[in-house]
Protein backbone atom coordinates (compact mmCIF):
# COMPACT_ATOMS: atom_id res chain seq x y z
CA UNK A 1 -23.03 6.33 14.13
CA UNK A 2 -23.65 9.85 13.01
CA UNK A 3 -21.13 11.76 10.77
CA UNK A 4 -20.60 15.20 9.27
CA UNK A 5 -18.51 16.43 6.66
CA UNK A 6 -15.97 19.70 7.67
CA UNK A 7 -15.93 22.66 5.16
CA UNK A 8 -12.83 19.83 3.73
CA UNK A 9 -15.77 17.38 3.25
CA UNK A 10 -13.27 14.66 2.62
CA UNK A 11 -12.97 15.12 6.43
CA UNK A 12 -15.29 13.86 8.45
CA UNK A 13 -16.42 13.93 12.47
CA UNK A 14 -17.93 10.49 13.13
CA UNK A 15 -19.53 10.43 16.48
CA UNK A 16 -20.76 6.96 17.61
CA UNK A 17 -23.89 6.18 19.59
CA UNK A 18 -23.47 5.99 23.52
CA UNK A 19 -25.39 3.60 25.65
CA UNK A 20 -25.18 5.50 28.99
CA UNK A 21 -26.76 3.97 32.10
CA UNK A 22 -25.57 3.94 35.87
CA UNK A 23 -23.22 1.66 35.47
CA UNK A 24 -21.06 3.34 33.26
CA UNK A 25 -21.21 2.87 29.30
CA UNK A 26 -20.99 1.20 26.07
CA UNK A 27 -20.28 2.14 22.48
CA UNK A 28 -19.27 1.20 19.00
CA UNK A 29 -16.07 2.69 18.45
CA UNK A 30 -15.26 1.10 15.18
CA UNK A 31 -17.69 -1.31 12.55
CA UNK A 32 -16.35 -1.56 9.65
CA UNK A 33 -19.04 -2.01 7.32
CA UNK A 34 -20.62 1.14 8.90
CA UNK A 35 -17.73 2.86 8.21
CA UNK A 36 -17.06 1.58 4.64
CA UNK A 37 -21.05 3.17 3.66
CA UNK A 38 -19.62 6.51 5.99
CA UNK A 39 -16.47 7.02 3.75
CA UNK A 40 -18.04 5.35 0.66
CA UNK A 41 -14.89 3.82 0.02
CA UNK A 42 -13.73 0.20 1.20
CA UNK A 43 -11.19 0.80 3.68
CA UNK A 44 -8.81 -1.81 5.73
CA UNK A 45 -7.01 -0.33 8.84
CA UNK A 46 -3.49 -2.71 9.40
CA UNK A 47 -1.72 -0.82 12.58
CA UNK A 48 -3.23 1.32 15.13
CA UNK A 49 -1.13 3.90 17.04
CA UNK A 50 -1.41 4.94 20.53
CA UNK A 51 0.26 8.45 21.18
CA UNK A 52 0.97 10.32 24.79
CA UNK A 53 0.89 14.00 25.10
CA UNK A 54 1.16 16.80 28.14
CA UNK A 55 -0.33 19.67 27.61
CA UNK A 56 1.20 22.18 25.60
CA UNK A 57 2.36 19.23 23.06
CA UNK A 58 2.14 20.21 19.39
CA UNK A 59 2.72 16.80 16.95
CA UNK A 60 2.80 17.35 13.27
CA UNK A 61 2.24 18.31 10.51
CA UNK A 62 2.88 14.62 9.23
CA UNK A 63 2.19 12.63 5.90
CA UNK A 64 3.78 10.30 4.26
CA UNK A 65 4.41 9.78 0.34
CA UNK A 66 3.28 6.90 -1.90
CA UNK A 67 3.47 3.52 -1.72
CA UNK A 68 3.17 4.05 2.32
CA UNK A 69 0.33 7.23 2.20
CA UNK A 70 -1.68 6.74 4.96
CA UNK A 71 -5.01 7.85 5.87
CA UNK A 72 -6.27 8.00 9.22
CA UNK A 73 -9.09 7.99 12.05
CA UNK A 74 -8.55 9.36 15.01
CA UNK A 75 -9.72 9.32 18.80
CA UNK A 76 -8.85 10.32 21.87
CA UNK A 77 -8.64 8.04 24.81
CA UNK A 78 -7.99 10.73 27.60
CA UNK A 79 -7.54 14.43 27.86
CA UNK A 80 -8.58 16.65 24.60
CA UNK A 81 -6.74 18.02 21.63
CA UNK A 82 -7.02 20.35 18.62
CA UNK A 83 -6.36 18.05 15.51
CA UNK A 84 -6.17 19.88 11.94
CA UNK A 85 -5.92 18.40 8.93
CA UNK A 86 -4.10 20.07 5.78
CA UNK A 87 -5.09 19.14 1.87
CA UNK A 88 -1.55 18.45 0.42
CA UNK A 89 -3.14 16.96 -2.79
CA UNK A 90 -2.59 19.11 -5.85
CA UNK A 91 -5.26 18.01 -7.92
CA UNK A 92 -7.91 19.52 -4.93
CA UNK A 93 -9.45 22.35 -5.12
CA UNK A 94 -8.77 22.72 -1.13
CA UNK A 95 -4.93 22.48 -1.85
CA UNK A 96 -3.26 23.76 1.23
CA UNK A 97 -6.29 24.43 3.01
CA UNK A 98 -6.35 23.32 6.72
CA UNK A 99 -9.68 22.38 8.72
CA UNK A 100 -9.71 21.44 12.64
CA UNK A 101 -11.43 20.18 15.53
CA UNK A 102 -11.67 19.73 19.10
CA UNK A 103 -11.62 15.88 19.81
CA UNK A 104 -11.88 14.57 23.54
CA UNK A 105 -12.56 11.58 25.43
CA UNK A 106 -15.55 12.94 26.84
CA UNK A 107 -17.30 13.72 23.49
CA UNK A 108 -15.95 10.09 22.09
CA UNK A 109 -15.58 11.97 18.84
CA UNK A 110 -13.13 10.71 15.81
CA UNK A 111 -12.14 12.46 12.47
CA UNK A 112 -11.04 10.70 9.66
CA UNK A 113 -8.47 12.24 7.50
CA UNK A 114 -7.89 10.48 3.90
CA UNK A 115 -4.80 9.60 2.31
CA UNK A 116 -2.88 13.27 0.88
CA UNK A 117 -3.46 15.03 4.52
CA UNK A 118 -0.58 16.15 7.07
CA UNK A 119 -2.01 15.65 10.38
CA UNK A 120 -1.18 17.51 13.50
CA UNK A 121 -2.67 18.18 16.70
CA UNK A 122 -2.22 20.27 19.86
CA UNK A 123 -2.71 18.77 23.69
CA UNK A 124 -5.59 21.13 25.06
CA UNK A 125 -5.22 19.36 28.55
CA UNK A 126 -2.49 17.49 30.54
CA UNK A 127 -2.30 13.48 30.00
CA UNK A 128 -3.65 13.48 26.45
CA UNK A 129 -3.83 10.30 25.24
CA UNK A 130 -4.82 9.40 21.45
CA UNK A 131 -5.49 6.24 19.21
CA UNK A 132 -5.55 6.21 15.59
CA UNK A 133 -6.14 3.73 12.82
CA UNK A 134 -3.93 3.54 9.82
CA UNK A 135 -4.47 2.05 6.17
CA UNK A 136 -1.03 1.94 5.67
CA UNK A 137 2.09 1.07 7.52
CA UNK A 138 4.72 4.11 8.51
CA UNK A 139 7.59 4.19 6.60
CA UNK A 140 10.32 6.45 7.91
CA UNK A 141 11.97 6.91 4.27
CA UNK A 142 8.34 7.77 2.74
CA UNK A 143 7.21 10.57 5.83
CA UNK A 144 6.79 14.09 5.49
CA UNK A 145 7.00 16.85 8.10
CA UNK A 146 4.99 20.35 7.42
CA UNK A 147 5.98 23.35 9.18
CA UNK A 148 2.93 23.77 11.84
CA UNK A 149 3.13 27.11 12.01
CA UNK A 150 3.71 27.66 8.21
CA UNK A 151 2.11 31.32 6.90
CA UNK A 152 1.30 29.66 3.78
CA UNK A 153 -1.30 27.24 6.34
CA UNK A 154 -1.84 29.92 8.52
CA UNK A 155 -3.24 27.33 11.26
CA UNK A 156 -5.45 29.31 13.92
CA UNK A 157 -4.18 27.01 16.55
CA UNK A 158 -5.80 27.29 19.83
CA UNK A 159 -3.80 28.13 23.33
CA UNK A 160 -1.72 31.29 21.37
CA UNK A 161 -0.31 32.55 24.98
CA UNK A 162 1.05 28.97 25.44
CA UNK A 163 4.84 27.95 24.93
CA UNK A 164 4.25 24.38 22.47
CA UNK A 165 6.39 21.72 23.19
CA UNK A 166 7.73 20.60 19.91
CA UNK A 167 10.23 17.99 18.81
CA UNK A 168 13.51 18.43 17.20
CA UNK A 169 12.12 17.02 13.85
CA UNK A 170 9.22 19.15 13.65
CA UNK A 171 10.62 22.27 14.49
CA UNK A 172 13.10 22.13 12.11
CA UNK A 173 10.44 21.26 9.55
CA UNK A 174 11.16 23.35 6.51
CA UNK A 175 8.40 25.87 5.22
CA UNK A 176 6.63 25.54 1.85
């Protein structure tokens, strides 16, 4: 599996080897001792999530608190998306600093975000379908919702011209 670090090195793009022949193909998508040396850290996933979006969709910016912060690696199954990541840890010298990237089925991509991230992402294409590992298990009381399109972020998402469908919750997200 190869790996590099975002200008957030904390971040990471992990993209695993694919055995392509006429038949179709074959990879890796998770080992978790290759992982572990990746994120030099020792890491147990205990629920994955599998999320459905049309185009246009706009999820996040999610976190959750202590005892139930999570940190997460993510993939997408079908379609693409824009996925950002933003440093909510104090003590970092990237506080409030975002950093994203294109993920999509065809590139088999994955980015993990750590523990002290919000996480959102914007459906590039229609039927986006993505999977993500947790360390932690969601607790309702213990989330946090981010503005997405907070000035103090300043996201650059993609598709500007486009009308994002957002939920309730998020768009009533307060600002910093």
């Amino acid at each position: 599996m190869e790996f590099r670090a975002l200008k957030i090195p904390d971040v990471m793009v992990l993209k695993p080897k694919i055995f392509d022949d006429s038949r179709g193909y074959f990879y890796e998508a998770y080992n978790e001792k290759v992982f572990n040396k990746i994120v030099n850290q020792e890491i147990t996933f205990v629920q994955d999530n599998i999320s459905k979006s049309k185009i246009g969709t706009l999820r996040g910016l999610h976190m959750q608190n202590e005892p139930f912060a999570q940190s997460k690696l993510v993939r997408v199954l079908e379609g693409k998306i824009f996925d950002v990541a933003v440093d909510m840890r104090p003590e970092s010298k990237y506080f409030r600093q975002w950093v994203g990237e294109e993920l999509s089925a065809e590139s088999f991509n994955q980015i993990w975000i750590p523990k002290g991230f919000a996480h959102g992402f914007l459906a590039m294409t229609e039927n986006v379908v993505i999977h993500y590992k947790t360390d932690n298990f969601y607790s309702k009381d213990h989330e946090i919702t981010y503005k997405w399109d907070d000035p103090v972020f300043d996201i650059d998402w993609p598709m500007k011209d486009y009308k994002y469908e957002i939920s309730e919750k998020d768009a009533k997200a307060p600002m910093l």
